[in-house]
Protein backbone atom coordinates (compact mmCIF):
# COMPACT_ATOMS: atom_id res chain seq x y z
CA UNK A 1 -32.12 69.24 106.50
CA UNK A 2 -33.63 69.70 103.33
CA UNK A 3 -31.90 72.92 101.35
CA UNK A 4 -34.69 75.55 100.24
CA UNK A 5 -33.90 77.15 96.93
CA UNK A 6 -35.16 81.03 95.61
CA UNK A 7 -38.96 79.88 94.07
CA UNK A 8 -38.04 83.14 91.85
CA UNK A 9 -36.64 82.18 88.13
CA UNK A 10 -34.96 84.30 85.75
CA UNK A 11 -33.05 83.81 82.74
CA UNK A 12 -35.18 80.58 81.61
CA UNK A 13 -38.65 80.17 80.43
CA UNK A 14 -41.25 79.81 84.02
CA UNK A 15 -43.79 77.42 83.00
CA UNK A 16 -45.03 75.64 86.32
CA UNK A 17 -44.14 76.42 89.92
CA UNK A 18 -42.33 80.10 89.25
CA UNK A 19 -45.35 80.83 87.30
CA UNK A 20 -48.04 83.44 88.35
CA UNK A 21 -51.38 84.36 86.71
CA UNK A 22 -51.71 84.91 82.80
CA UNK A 23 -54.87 82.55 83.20
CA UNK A 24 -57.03 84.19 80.39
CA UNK A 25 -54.25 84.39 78.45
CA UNK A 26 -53.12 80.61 78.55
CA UNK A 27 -56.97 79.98 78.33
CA UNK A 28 -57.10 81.90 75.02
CA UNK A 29 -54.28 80.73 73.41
CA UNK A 30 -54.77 76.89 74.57
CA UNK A 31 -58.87 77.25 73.46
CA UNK A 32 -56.94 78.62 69.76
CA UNK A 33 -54.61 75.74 69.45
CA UNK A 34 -56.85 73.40 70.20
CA UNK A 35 -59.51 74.91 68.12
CA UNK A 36 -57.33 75.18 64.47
CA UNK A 37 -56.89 78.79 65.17
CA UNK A 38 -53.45 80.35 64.09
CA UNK A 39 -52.11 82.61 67.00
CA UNK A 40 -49.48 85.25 66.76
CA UNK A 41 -47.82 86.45 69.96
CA UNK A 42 -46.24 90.05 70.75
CA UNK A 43 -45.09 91.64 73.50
CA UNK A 44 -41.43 93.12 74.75
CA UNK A 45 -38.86 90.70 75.66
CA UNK A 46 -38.56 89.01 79.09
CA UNK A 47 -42.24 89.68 79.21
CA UNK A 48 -42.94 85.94 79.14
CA UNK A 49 -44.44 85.00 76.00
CA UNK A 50 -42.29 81.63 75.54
CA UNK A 51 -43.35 80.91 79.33
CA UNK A 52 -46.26 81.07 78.51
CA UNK A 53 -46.29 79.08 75.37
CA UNK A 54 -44.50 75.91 77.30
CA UNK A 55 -47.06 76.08 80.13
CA UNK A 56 -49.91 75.98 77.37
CA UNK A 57 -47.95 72.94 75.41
CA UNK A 58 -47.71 71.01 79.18
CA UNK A 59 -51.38 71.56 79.46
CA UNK A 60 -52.45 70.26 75.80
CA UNK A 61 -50.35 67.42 76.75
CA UNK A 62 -51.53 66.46 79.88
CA UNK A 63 -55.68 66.71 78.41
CA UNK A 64 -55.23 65.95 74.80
CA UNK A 65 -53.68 62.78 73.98
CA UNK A 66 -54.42 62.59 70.12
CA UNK A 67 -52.67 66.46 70.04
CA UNK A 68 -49.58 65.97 69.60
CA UNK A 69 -47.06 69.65 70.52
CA UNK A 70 -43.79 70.71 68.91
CA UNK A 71 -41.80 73.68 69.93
CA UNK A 72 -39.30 74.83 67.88
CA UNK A 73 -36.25 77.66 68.56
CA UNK A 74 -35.39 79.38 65.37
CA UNK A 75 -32.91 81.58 67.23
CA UNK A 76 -30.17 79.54 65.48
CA UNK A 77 -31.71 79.14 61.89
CA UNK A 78 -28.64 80.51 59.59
CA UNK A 79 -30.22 79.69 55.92
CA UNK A 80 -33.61 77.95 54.58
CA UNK A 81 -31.78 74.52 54.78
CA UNK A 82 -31.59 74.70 58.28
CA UNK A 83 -35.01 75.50 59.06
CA UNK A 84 -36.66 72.89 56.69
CA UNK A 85 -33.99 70.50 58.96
CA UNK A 86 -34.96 71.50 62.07
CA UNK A 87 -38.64 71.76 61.37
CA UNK A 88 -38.66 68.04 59.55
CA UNK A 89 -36.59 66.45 62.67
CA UNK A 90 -39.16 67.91 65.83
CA UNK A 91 -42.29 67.65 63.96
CA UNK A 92 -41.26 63.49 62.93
CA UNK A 93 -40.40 63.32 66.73
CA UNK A 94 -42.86 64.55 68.18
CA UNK A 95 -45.43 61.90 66.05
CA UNK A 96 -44.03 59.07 67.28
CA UNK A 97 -42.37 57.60 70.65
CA UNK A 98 -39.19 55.37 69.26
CA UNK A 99 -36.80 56.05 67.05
CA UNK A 100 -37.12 53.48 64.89
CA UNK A 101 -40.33 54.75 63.93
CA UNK A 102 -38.60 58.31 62.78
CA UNK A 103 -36.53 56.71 60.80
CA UNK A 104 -39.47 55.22 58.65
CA UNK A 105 -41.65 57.44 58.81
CA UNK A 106 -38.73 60.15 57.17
CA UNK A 107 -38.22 57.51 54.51
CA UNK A 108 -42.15 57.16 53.72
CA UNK A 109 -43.71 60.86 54.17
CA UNK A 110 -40.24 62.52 52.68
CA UNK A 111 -39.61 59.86 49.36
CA UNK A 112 -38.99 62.40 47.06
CA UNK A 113 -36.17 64.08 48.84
CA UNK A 114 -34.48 61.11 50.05
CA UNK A 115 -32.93 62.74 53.31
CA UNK A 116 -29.83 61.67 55.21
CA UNK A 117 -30.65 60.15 58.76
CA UNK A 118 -28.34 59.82 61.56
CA UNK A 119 -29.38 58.02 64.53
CA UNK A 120 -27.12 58.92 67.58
CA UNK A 121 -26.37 56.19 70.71
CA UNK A 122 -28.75 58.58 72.39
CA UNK A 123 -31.82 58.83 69.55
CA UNK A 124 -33.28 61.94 71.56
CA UNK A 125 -30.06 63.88 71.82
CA UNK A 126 -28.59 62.73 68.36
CA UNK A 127 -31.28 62.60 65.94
CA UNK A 128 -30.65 64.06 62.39
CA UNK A 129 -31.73 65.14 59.25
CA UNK A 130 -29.68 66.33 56.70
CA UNK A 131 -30.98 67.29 52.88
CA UNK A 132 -29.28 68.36 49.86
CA UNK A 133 -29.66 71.94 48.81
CA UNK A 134 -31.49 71.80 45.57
CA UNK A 135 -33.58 69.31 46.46
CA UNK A 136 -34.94 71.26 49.74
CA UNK A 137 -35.81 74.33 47.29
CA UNK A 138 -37.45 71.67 44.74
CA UNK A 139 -39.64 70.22 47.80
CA UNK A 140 -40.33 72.87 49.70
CA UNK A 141 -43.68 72.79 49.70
CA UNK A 142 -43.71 68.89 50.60
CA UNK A 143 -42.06 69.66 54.29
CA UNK A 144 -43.75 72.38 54.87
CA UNK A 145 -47.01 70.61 54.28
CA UNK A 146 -45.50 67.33 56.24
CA UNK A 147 -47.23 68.10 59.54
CA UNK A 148 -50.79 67.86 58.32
CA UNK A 149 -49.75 64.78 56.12
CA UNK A 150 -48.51 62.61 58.94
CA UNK A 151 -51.74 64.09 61.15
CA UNK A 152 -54.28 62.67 58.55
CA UNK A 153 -52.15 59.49 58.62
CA UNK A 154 -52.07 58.99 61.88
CA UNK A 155 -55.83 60.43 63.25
CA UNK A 156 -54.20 62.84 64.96
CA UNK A 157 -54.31 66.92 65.51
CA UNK A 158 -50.93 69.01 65.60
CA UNK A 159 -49.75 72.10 67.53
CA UNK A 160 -46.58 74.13 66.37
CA UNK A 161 -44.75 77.05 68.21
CA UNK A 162 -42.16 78.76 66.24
CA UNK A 163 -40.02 80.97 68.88
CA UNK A 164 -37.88 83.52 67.42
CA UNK A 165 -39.78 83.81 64.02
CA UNK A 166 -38.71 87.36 63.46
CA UNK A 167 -35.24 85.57 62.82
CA UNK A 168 -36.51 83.99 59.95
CA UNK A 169 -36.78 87.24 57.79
CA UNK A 170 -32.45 87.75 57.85
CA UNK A 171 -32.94 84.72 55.54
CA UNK A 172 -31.70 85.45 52.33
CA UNK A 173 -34.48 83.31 50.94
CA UNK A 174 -36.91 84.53 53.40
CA UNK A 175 -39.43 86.22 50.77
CA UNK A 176 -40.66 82.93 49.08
CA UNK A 177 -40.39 81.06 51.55
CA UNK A 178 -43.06 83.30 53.67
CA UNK A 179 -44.93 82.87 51.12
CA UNK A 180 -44.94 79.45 50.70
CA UNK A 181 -45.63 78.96 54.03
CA UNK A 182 -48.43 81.38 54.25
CA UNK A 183 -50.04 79.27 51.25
CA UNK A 184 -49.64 76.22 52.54
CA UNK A 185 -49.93 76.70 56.46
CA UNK A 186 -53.89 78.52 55.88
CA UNK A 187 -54.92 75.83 54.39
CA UNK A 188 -53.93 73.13 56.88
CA UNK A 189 -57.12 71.24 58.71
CA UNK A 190 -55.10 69.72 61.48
CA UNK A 191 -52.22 72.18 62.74
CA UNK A 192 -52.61 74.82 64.69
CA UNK A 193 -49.68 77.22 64.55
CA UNK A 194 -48.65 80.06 67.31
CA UNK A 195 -45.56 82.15 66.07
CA UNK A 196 -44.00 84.41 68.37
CA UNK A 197 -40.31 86.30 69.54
CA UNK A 198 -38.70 88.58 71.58
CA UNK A 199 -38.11 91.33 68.70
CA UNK A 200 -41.94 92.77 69.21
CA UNK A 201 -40.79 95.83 66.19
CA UNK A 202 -39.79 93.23 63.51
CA UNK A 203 -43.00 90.90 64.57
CA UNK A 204 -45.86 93.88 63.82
CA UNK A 205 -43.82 94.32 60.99
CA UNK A 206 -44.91 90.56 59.62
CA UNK A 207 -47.78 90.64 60.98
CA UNK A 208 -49.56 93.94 60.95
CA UNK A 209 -48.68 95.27 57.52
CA UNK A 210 -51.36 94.39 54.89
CA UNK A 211 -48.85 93.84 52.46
CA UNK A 212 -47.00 91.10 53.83
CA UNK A 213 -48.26 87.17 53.25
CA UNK A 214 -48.92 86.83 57.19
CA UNK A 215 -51.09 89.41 57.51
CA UNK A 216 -54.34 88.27 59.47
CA UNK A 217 -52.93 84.91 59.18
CA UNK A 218 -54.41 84.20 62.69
CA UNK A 219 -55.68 85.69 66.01
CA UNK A 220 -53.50 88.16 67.13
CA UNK A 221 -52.63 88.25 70.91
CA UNK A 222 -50.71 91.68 72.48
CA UNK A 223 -49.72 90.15 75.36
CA UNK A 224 -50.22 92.60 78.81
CA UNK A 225 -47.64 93.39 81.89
CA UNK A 226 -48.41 90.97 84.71
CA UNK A 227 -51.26 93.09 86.84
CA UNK A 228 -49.16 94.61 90.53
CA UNK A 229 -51.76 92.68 92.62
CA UNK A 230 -50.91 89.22 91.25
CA UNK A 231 -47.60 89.82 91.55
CA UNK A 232 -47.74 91.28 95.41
CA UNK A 233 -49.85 87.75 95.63
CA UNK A 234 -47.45 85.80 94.36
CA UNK A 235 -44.12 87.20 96.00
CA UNK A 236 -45.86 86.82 99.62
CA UNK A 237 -46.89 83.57 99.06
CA UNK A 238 -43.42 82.36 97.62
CA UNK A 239 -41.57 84.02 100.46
CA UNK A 240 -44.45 82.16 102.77
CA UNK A 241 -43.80 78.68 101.63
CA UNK A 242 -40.42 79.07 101.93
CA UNK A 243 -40.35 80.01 105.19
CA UNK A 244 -39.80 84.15 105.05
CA UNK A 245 -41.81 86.97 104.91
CA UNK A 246 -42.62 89.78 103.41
CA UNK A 247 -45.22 92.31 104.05
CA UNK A 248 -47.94 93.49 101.24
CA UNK A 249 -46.00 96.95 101.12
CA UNK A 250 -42.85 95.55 100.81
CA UNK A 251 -43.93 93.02 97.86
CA UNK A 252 -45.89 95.84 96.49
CA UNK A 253 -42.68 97.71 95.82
CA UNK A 254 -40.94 95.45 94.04
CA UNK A 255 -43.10 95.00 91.07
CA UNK A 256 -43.77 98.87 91.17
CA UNK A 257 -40.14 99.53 91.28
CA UNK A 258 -39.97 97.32 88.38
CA UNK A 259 -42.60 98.50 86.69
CA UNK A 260 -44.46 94.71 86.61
CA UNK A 261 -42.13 93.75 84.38
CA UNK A 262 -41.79 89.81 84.25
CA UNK A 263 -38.06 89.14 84.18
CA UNK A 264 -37.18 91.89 86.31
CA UNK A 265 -39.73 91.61 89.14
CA UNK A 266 -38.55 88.20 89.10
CA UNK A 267 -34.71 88.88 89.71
CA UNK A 268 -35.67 91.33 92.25
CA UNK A 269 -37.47 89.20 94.71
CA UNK A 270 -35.04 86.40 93.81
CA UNK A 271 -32.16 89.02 95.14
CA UNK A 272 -34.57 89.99 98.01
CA UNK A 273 -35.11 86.81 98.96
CA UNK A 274 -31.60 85.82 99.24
CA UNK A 275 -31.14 88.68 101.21
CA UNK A 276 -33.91 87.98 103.33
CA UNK A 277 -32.28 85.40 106.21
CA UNK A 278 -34.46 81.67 106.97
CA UNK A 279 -37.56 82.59 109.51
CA UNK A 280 -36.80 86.43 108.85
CA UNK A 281 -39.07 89.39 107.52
CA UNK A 282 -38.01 91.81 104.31
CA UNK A 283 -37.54 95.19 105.31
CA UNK A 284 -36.38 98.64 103.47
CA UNK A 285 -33.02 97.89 104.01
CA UNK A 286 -33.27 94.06 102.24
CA UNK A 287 -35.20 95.56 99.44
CA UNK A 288 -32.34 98.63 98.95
CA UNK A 289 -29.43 96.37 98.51
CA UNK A 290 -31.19 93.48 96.52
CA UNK A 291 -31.96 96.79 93.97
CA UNK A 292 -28.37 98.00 94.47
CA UNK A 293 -27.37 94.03 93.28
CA UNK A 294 -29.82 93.86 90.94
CA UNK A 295 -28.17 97.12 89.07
CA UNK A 296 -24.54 96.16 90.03
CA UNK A 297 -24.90 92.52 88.32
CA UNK A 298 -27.00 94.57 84.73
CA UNK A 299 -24.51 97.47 84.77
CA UNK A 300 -22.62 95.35 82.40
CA UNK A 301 -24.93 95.75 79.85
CA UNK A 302 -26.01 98.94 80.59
CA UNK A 303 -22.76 100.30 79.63
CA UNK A 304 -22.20 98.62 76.48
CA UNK A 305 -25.73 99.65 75.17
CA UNK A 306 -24.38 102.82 75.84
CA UNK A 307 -21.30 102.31 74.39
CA UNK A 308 -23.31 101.32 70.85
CA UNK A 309 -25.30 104.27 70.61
CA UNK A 310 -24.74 107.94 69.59
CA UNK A 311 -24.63 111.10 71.33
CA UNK A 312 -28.03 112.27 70.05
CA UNK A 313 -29.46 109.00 70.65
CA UNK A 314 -28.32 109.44 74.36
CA UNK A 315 -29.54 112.77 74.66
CA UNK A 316 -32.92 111.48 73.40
CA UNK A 317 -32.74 109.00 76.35
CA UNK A 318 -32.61 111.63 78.62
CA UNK A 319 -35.87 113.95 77.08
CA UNK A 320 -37.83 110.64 77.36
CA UNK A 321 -36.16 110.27 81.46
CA UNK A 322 -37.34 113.60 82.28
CA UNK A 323 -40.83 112.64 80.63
CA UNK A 324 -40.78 115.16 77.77
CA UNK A 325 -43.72 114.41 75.65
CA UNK A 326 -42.80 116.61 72.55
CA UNK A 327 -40.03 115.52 71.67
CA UNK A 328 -39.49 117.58 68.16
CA UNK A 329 -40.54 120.76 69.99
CA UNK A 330 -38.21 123.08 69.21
CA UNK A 331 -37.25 124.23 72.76
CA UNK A 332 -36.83 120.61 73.79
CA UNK A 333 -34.68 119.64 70.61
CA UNK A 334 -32.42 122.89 71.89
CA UNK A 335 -32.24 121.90 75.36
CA UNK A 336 -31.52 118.09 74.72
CA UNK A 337 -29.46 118.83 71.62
CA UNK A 338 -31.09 116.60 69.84
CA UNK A 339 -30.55 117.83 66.33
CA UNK A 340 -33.34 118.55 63.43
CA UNK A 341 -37.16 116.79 63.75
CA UNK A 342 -35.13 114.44 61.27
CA UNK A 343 -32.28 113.28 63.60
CA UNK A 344 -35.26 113.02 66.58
CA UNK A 345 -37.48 110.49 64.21
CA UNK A 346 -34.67 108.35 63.06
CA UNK A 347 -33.03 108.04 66.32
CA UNK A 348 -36.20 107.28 67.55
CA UNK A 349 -36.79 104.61 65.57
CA UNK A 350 -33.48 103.12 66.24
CA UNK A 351 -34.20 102.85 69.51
CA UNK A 352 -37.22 101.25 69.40
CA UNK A 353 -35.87 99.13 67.12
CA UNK A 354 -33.43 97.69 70.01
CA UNK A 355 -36.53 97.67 71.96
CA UNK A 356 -35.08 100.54 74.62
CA UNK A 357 -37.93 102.41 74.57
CA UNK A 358 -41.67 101.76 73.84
CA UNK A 359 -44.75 104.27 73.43
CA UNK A 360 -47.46 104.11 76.07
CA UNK A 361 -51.35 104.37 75.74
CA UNK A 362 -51.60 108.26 75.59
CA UNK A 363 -48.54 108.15 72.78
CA UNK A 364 -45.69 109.45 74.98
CA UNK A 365 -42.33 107.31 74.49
CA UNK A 366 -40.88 105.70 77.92
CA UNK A 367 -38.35 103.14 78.99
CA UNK A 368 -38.62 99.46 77.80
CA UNK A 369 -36.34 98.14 80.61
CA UNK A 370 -37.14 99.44 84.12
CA UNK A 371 -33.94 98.86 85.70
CA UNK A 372 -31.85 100.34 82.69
CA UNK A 373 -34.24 103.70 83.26
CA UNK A 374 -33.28 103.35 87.60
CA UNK A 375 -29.54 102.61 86.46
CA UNK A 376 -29.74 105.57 83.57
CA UNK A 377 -31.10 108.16 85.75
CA UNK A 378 -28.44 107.37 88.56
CA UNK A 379 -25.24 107.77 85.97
CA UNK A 380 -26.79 111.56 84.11
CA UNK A 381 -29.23 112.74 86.60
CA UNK A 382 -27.43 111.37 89.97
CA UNK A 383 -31.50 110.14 90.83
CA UNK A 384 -30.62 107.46 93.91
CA UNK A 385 -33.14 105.61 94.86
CA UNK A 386 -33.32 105.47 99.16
CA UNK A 387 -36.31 103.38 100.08
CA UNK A 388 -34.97 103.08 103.63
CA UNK A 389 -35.16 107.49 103.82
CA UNK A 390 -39.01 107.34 102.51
């Protein structure tokens, strides 16, 4: 008999069958890309923004064979060297099919830098680019123009997705080198770019201040919480075509436990569903201990975000638990001990800043993470949270 795996995925990037809705979303950004228009993407982590970018690269590959798609991680980017390395080695890669073709087309579109080249027993897995220092910073402008060379070579069109991008500003030489690639990315004919990352704080920084070079640089997309009703849609039919079931109630309280949020709604029907025995129907009960798990396997983390943060920053936790909307009031700064209007800003701040808590449409501050709010109120306000008593 053929094993049947959780169709709920968390931890990695969901781009075809653990994927639900986002349509106008992938439909905007893939109409963008294809159409020369810059796209920058924000949202919270473990919303799925780089998801979504890999489902929109599979679908420009599958349609548009004279596109060709490079995704690039710059989570692990250290200095400028690196980058122009790492950006040189996918975008040559992604041009051509065989590796002796990377190797001359390095030599022809990068003669003036004369890079090193290391060609691996597996070319996919060990393909390399190394360049001297001085000679990066002397040619900068050459690699960074080197996707829409090779795409007027070859007749082609070029799509680039730069994860992590906020990473790029710890650079020490971060400052001209935005603006060298602001300069020279605008006026590229043939490559689309889409820059995006999971610190949504440092990205409206870049990209919403009209001082900084990437300011309007492109269309900018704030992307939305998955809607309750696709989710309850999609958890019923997973659970369907895997053989279990699961009411419309009972999938409607997982994402509003959750609070729609991507990655968590996720891990909570993937807990539920394990729960949830082969022919059998969630109930109350299934649903309470998958959220019990779900808390027990994060309380981890919970506890050393705790652990990094100061009293007053805790006790501004709690105001924003018990919904207080003023928060430099001066009978809630008493009550919460949360120090002087100055103390409230900065910590506040600060915590945005690690993404722990985010403002909401009418301006009142709430909890980023929806099962670090469940977990929080349980350790200071003893909240426990009995579906099986409602």
């Amino acid at each position: 008999m053929q094993e049947i795996y959780s169709p709920f995925i968390f931890g990695n990037t969901v781009s075809t069958e653990g994927y639900t809705n986002r349509e106008e979303e992938a439909h905007r950004l893939k109409q963008n890309l294809l159409g020369g228009i810059n796209t920058i993407l924000i949202s919270p982590r473990r919303w799925g923004k780089s998801s979504l970018v890999e489902r929109v690269l599979i679908e420009i590959n599958k349609s548009d064979k004279k596109c060709k798609t490079v995704l690039l991680d710059l989570f692990t980017v250290n200095n400028e060297v690196d980058f122009f390395e790492l950006f040189t080695r996918e975008v040559i890669k992604a041009t051509s099919t065989k590796w002796e073709d990377w190797v001359r087309d390095t030599k022809s579109f990068l003669s003036h830098l004369v890079p090193t080249v290391h060609v691996g027993v597996n070319p996919h897995l060990d393909f390399t680019i190394k360049y001297e220092h001085e000679k990066v910073r002397e040619f900068a402008d050459e690699i960074l123009n080197l996707p829409e060379r090779i795409a007027k070579e070859k007749g082609i069109r070029m799509v680039i997705c730069l994860d992590e991008f906020q990473n790029l500003t710890n650079l020490v030489e971060y400052e001209p080198l935005e603006k060298k690639m602001r300069a020279i990315w605008q006026r590229q004919k043939l490559v689309s770019y889409c820059l995006f990352g999971s610190k949504r704080n440092m990205l409206e920084a870049i990209f919403n201040n009209p001082s900084k070079p990437f300011y309007r640089f492109g269309d900018l997309m704030m992307l939305p919480k998955i809607k309750e009703g696709a989710w309850v849609k999609f958890i019923q039919s997973s659970f369907r075509k895997t053989g279990k079931q699961i009411t419309k109630e009972g999938a409607t309280v997982i994402p509003r436990l959750m609070k729609n949020h991507s990655w968590y709604v996720q891990q909570l029907s993937h807990y539920v569903w394990n729960q949830c025995r082969p022919g059998g129907m969630v109930d109350k009960q299934i649903i309470q201990n998958a959220l019990s798990e779900l808390l027990f396997a994060n309380q981890p983390l919970y506890q050393r975000e705790i652990e990094g943060m100061s009293t007053t920053q805790i006790n501004l936790l709690k105001a924003i638990y018990q919904k207080e909307k003023q928060l430099t009031a001066a009978a809630v700064m008493r009550v919460y001990a949360l120090g002087t209007p100055r103390n409230v800003s900065k910590n506040r701040s600060i915590l945005e800043g690690r993404d722990m808590i985010i403002k909401d449409e009418s301006g009142v501050y709430e909890f980023l993470d929806p099962a670090f709010e469940l977990w929080f109120g349980k350790q200071y306000f003893q909240v426990l949270w009995n579906l099986v008593a409602e």
